[in-house]
PDB file of N, CA and C in Angstrom:
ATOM      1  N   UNK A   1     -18.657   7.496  12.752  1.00  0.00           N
ATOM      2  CA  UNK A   1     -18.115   7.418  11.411  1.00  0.00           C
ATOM      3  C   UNK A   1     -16.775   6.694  11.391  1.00  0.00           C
ATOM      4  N   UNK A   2     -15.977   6.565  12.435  1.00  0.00           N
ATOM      5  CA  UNK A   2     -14.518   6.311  12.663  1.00  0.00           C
ATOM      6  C   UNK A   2     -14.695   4.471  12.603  1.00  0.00           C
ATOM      7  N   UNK A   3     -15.875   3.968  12.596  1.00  0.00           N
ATOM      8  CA  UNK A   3     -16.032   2.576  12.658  1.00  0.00           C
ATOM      9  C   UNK A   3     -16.690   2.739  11.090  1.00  0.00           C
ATOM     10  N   UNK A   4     -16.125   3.092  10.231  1.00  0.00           N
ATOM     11  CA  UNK A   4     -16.607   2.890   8.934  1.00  0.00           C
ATOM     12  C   UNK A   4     -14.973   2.892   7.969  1.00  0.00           C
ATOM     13  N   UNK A   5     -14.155   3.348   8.910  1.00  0.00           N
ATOM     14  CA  UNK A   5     -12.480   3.388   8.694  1.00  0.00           C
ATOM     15  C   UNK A   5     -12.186   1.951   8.895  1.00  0.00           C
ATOM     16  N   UNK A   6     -12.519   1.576  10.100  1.00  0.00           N
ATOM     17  CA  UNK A   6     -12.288   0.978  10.660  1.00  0.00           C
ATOM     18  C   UNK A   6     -12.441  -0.488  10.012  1.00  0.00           C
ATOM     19  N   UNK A   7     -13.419  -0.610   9.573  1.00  0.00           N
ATOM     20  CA  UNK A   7     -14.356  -2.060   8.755  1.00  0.00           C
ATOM     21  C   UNK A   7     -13.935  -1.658   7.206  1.00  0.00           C
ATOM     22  N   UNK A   8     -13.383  -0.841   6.598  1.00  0.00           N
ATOM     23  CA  UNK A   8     -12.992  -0.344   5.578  1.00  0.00           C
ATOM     24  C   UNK A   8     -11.257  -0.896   5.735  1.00  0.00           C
ATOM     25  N   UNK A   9     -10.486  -0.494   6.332  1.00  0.00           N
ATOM     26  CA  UNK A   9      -9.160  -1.408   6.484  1.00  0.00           C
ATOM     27  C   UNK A   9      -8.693  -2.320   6.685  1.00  0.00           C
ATOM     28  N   UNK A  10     -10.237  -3.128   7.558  1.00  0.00           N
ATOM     29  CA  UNK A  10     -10.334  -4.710   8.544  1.00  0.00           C
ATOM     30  C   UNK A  10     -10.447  -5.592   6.594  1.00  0.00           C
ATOM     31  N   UNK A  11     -11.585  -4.679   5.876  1.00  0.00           N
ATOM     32  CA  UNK A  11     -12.153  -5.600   5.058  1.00  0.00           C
ATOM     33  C   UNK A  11     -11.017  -5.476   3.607  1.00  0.00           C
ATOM     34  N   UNK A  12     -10.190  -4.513   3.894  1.00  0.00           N
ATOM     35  CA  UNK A  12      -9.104  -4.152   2.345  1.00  0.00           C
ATOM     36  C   UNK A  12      -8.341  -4.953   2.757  1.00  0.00           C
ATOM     37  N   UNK A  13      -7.831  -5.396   4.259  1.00  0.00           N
ATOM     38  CA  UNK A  13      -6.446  -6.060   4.163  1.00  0.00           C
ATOM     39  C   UNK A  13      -6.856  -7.280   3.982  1.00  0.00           C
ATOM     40  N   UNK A  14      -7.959  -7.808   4.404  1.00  0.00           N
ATOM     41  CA  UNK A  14      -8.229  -9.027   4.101  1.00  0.00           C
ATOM     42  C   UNK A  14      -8.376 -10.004   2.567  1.00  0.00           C
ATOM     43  N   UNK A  15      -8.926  -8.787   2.246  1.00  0.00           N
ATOM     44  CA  UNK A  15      -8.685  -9.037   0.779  1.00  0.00           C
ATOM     45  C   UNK A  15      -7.776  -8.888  -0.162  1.00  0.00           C
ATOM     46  N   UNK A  16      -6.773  -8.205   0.212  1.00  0.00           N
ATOM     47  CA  UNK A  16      -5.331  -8.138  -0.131  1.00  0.00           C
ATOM     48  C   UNK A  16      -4.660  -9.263   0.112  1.00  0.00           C
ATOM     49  N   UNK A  17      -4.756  -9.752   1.419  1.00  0.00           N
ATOM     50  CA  UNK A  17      -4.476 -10.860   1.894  1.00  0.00           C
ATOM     51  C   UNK A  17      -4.516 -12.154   1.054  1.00  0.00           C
ATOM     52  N   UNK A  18      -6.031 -12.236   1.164  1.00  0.00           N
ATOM     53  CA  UNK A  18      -6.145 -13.251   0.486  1.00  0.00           C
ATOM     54  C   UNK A  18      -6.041 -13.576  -1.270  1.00  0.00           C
ATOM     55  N   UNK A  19      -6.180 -12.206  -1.661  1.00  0.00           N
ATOM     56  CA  UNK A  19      -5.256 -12.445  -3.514  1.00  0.00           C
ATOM     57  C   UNK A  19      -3.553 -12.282  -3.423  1.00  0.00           C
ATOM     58  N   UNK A  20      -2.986 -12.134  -2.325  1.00  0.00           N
ATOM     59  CA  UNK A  20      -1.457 -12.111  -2.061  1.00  0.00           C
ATOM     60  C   UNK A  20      -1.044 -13.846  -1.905  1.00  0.00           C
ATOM     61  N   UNK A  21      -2.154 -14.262  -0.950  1.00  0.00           N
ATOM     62  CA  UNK A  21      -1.915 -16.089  -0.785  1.00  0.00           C
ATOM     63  C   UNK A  21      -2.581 -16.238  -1.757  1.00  0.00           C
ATOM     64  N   UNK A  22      -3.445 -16.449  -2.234  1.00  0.00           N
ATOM     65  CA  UNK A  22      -3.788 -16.833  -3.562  1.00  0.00           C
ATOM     66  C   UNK A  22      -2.930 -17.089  -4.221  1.00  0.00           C
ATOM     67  N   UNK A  23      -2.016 -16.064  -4.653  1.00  0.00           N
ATOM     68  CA  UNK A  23      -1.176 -15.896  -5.862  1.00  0.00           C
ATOM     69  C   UNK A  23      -0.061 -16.472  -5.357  1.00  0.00           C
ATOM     70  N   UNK A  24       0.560 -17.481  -4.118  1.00  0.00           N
ATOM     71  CA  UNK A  24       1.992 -17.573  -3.407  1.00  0.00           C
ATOM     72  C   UNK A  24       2.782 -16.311  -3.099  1.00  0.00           C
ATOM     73  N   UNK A  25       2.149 -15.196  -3.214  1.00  0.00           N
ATOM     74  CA  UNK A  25       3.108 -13.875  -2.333  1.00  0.00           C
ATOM     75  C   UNK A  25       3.449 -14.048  -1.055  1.00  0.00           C
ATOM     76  N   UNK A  26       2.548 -14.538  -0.442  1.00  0.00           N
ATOM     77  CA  UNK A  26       1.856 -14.696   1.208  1.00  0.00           C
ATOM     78  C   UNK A  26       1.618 -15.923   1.925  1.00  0.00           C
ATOM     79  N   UNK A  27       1.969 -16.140   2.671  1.00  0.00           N
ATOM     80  CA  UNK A  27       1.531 -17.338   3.253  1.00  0.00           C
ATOM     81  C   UNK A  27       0.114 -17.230   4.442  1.00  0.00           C
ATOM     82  N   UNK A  28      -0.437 -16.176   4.521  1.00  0.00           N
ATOM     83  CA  UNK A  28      -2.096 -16.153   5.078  1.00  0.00           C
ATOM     84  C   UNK A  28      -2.027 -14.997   6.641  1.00  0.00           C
ATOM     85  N   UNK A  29      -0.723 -14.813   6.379  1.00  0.00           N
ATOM     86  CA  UNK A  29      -0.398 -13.466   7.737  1.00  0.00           C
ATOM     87  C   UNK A  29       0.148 -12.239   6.768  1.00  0.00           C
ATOM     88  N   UNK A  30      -0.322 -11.527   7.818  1.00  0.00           N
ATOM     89  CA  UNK A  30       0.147 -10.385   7.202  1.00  0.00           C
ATOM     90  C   UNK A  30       0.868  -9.882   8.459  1.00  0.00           C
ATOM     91  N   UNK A  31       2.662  -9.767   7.830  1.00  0.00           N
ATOM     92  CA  UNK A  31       3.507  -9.207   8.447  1.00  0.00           C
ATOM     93  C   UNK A  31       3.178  -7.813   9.224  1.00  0.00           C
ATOM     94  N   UNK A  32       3.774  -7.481  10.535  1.00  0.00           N
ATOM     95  CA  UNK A  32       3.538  -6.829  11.514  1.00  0.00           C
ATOM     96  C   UNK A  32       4.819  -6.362  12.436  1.00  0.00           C
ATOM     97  N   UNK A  33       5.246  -5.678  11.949  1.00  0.00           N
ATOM     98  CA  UNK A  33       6.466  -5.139  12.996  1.00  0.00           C
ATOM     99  C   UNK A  33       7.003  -3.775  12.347  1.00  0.00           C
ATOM    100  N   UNK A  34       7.587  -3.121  13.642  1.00  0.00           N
ATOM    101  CA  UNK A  34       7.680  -1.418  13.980  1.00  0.00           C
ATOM    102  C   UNK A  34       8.347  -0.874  12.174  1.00  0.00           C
ATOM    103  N   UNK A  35       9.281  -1.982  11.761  1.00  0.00           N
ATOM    104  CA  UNK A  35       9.551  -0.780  10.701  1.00  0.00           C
ATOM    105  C   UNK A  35       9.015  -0.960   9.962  1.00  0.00           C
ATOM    106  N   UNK A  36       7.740  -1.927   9.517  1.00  0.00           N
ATOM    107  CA  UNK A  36       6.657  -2.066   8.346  1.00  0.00           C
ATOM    108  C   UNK A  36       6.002  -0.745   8.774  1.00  0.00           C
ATOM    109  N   UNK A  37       5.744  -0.455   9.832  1.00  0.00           N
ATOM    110  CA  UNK A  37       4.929   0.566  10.050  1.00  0.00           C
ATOM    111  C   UNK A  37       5.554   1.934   9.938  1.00  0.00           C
ATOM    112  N   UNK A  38       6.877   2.279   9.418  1.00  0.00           N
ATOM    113  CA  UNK A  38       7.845   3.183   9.390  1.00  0.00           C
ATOM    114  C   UNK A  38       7.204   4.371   8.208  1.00  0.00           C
ATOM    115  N   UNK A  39       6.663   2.671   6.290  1.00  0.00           N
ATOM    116  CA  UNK A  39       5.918   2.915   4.716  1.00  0.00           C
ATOM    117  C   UNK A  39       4.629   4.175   4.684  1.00  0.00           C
ATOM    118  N   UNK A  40       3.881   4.153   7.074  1.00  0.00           N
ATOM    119  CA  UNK A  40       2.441   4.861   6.943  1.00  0.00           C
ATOM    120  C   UNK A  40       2.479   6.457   7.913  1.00  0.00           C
ATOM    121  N   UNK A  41       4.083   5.741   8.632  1.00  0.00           N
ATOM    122  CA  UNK A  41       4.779   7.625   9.746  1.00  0.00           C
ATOM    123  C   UNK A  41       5.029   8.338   8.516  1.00  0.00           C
ATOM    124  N   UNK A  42       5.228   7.836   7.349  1.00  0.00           N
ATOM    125  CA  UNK A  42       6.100   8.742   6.764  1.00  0.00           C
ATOM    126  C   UNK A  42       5.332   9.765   5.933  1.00  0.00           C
ATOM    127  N   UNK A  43       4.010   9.101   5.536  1.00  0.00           N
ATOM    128  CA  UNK A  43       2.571  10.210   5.091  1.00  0.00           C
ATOM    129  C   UNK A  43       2.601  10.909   6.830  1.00  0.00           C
ATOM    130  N   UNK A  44       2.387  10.331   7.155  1.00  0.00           N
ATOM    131  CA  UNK A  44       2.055  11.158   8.612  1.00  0.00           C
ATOM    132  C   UNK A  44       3.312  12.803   9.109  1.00  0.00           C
ATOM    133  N   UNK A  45       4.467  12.092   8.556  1.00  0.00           N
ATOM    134  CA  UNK A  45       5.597  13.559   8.994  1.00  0.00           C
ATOM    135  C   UNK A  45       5.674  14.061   7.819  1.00  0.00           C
ATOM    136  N   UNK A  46       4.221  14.242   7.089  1.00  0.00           N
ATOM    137  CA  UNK A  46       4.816  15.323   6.084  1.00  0.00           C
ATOM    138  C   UNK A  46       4.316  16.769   6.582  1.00  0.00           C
ATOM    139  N   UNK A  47       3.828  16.385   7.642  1.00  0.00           N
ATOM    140  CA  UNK A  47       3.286  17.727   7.910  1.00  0.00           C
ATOM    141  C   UNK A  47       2.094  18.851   7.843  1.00  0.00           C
ATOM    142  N   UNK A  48       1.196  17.808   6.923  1.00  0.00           N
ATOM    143  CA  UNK A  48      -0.237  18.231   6.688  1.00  0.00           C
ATOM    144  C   UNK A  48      -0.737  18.111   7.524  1.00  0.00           C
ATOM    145  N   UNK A  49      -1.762  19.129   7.684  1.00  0.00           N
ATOM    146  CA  UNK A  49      -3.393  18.688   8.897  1.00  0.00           C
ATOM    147  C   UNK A  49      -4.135  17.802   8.045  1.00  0.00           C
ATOM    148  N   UNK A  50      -4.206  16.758   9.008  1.00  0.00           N
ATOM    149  CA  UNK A  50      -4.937  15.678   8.766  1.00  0.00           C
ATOM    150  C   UNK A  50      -6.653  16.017   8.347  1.00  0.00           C
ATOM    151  N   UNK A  51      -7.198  15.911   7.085  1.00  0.00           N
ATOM    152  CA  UNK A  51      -8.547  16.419   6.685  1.00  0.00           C
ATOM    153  C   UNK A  51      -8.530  17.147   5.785  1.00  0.00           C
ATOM    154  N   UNK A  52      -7.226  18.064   5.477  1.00  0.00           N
ATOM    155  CA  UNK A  52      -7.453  19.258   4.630  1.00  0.00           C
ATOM    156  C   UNK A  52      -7.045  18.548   2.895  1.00  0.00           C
ATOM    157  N   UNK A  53      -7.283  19.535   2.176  1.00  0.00           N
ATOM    158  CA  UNK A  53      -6.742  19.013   0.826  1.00  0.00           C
ATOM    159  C   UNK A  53      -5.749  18.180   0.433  1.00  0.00           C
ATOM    160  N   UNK A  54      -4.859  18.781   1.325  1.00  0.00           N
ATOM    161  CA  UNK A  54      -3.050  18.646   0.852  1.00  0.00           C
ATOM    162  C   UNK A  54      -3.175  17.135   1.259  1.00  0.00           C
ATOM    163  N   UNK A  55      -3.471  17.049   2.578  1.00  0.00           N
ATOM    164  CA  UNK A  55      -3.250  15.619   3.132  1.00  0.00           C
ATOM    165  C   UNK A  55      -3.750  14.311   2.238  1.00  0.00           C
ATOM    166  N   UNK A  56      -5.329  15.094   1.501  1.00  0.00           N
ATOM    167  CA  UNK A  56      -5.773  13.796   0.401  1.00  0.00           C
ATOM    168  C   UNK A  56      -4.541  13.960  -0.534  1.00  0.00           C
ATOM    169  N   UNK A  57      -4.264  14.818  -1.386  1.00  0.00           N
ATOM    170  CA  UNK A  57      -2.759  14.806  -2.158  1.00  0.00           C
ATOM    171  C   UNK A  57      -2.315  14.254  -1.829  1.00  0.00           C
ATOM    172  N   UNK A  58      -1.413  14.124  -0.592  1.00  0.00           N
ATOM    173  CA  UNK A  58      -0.396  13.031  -0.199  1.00  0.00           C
ATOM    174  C   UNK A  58      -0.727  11.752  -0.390  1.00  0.00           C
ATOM    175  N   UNK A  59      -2.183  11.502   0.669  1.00  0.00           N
ATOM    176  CA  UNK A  59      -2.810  10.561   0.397  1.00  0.00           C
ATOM    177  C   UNK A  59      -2.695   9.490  -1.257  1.00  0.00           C
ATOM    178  N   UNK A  60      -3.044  10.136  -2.110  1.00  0.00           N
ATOM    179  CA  UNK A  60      -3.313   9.943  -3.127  1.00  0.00           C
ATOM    180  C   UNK A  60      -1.964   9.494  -4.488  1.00  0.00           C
ATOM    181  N   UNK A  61      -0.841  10.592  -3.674  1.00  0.00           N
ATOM    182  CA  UNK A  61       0.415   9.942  -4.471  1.00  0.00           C
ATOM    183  C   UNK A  61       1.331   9.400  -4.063  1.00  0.00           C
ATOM    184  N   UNK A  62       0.534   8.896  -2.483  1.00  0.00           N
ATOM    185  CA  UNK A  62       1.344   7.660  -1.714  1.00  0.00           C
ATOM    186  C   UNK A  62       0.574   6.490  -2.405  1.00  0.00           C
ATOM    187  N   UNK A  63      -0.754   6.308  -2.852  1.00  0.00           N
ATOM    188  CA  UNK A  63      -1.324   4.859  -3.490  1.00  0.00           C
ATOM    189  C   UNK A  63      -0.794   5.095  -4.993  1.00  0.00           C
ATOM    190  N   UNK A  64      -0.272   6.199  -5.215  1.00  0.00           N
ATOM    191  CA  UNK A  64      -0.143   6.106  -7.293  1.00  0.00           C
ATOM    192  C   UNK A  64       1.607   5.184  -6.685  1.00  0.00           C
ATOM    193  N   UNK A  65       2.011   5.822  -5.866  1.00  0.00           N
ATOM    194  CA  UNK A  65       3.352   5.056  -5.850  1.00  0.00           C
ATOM    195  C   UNK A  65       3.386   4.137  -5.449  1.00  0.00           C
ATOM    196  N   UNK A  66       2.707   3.465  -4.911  1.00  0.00           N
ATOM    197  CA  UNK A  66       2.303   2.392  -4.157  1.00  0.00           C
ATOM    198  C   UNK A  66       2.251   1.368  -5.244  1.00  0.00           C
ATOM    199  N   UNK A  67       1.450   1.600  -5.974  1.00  0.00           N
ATOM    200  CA  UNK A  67       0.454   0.983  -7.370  1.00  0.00           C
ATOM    201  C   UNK A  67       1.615   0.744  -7.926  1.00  0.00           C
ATOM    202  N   UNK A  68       2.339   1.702  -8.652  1.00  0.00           N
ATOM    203  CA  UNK A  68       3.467   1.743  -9.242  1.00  0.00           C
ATOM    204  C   UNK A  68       4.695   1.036  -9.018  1.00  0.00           C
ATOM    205  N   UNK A  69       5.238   0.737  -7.838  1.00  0.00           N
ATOM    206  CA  UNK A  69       5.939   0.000  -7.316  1.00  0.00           C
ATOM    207  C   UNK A  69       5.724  -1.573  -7.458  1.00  0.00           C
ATOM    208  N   UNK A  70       4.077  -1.754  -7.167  1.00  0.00           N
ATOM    209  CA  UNK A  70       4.104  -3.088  -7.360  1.00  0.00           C
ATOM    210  C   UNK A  70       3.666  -3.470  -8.538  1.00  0.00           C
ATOM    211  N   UNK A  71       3.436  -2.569  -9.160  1.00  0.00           N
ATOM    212  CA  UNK A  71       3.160  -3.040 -10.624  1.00  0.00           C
ATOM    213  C   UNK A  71       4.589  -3.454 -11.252  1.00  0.00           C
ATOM    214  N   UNK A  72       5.837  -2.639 -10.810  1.00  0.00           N
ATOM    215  CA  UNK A  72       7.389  -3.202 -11.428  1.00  0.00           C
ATOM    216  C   UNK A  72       7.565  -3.722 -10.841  1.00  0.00           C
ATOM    217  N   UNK A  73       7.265  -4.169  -9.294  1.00  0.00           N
ATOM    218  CA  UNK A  73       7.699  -5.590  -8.522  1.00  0.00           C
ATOM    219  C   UNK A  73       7.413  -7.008  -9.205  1.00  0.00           C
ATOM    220  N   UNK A  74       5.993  -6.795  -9.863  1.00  0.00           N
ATOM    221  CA  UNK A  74       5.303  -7.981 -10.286  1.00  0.00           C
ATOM    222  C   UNK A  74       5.918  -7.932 -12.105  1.00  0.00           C
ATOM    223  N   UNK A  75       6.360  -7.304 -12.476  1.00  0.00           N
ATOM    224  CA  UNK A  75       6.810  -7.304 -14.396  1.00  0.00           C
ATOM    225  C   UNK A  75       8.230  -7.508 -13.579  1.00  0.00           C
ATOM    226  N   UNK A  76       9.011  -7.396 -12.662  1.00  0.00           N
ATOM    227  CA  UNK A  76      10.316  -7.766 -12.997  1.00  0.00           C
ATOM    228  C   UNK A  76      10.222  -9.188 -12.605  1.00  0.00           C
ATOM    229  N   UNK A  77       9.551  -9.774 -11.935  1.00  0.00           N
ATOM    230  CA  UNK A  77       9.290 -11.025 -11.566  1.00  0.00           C
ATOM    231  C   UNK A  77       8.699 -11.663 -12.515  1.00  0.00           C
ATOM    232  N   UNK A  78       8.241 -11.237 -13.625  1.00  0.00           N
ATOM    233  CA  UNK A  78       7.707 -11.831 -14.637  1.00  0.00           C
ATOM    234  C   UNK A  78       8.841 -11.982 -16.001  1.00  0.00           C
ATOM    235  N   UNK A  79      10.116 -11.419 -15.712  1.00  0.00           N
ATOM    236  CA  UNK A  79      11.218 -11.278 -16.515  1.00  0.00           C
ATOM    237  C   UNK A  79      11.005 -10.198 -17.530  1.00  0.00           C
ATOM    238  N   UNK A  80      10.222  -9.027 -17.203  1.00  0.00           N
ATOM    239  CA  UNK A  80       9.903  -7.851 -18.519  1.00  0.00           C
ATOM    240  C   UNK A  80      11.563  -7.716 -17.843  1.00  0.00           C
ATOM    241  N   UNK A  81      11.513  -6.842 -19.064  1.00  0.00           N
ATOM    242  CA  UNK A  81      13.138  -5.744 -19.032  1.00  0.00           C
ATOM    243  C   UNK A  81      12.793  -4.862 -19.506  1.00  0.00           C
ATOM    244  N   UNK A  82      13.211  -3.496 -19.087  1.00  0.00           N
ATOM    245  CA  UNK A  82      12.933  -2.299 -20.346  1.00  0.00           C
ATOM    246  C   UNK A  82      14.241  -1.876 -21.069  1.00  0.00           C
ATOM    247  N   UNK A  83      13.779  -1.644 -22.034  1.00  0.00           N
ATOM    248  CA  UNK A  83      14.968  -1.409 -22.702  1.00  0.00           C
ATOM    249  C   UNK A  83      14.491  -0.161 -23.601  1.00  0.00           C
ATOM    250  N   UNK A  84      15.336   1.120 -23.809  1.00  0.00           N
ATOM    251  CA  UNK A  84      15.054   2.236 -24.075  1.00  0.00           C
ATOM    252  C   UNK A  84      15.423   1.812 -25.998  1.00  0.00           C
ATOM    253  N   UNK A  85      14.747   2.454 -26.774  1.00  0.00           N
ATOM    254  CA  UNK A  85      15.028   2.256 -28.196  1.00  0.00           C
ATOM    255  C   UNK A  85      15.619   3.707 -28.682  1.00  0.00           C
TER     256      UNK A  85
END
């Protein structure tokens, strides 16, 4: 089953990849070094057993923030502003 993770992350980054160069985010690599990898220890030291509920929770409002982040990465780059009324 662990080769279904496996071809499941091979085939998301690739495709991330390639709508990141697509769009000029990226130039066709995807960056690789110890403190990129700092964004995936840090689900990891929260302290859940890996499998149980909690851990999908984490799981789950590490991609809402995730989402979220680059959704205001990409509107401030687009010149939105918010402005409270």
């Amino acid at each position: 089953m662990a080769d279904v993770y496996v071809k499941y992350r091979e085939d998301l980054t690739a495709h991330m990849l390639e709508v990141a160069t697509g769009n000029g985010l990226l130039s066709g690599t995807l960056l690789n070094s110890p403190d990129l990898d700092a964004a995936y220890h840090f689900l990891m030291k929260s302290g859940t057993e890996p499998g149980t509920t909690e851990a999908y929770r984490f799981f789950l409002i590490s991609v809402e923030i995730m989402y979220k982040i680059g959704a205001a990465i990409e509107l401030h780059r687009l010149g939105y502003k918010f402005e409270k009324i």
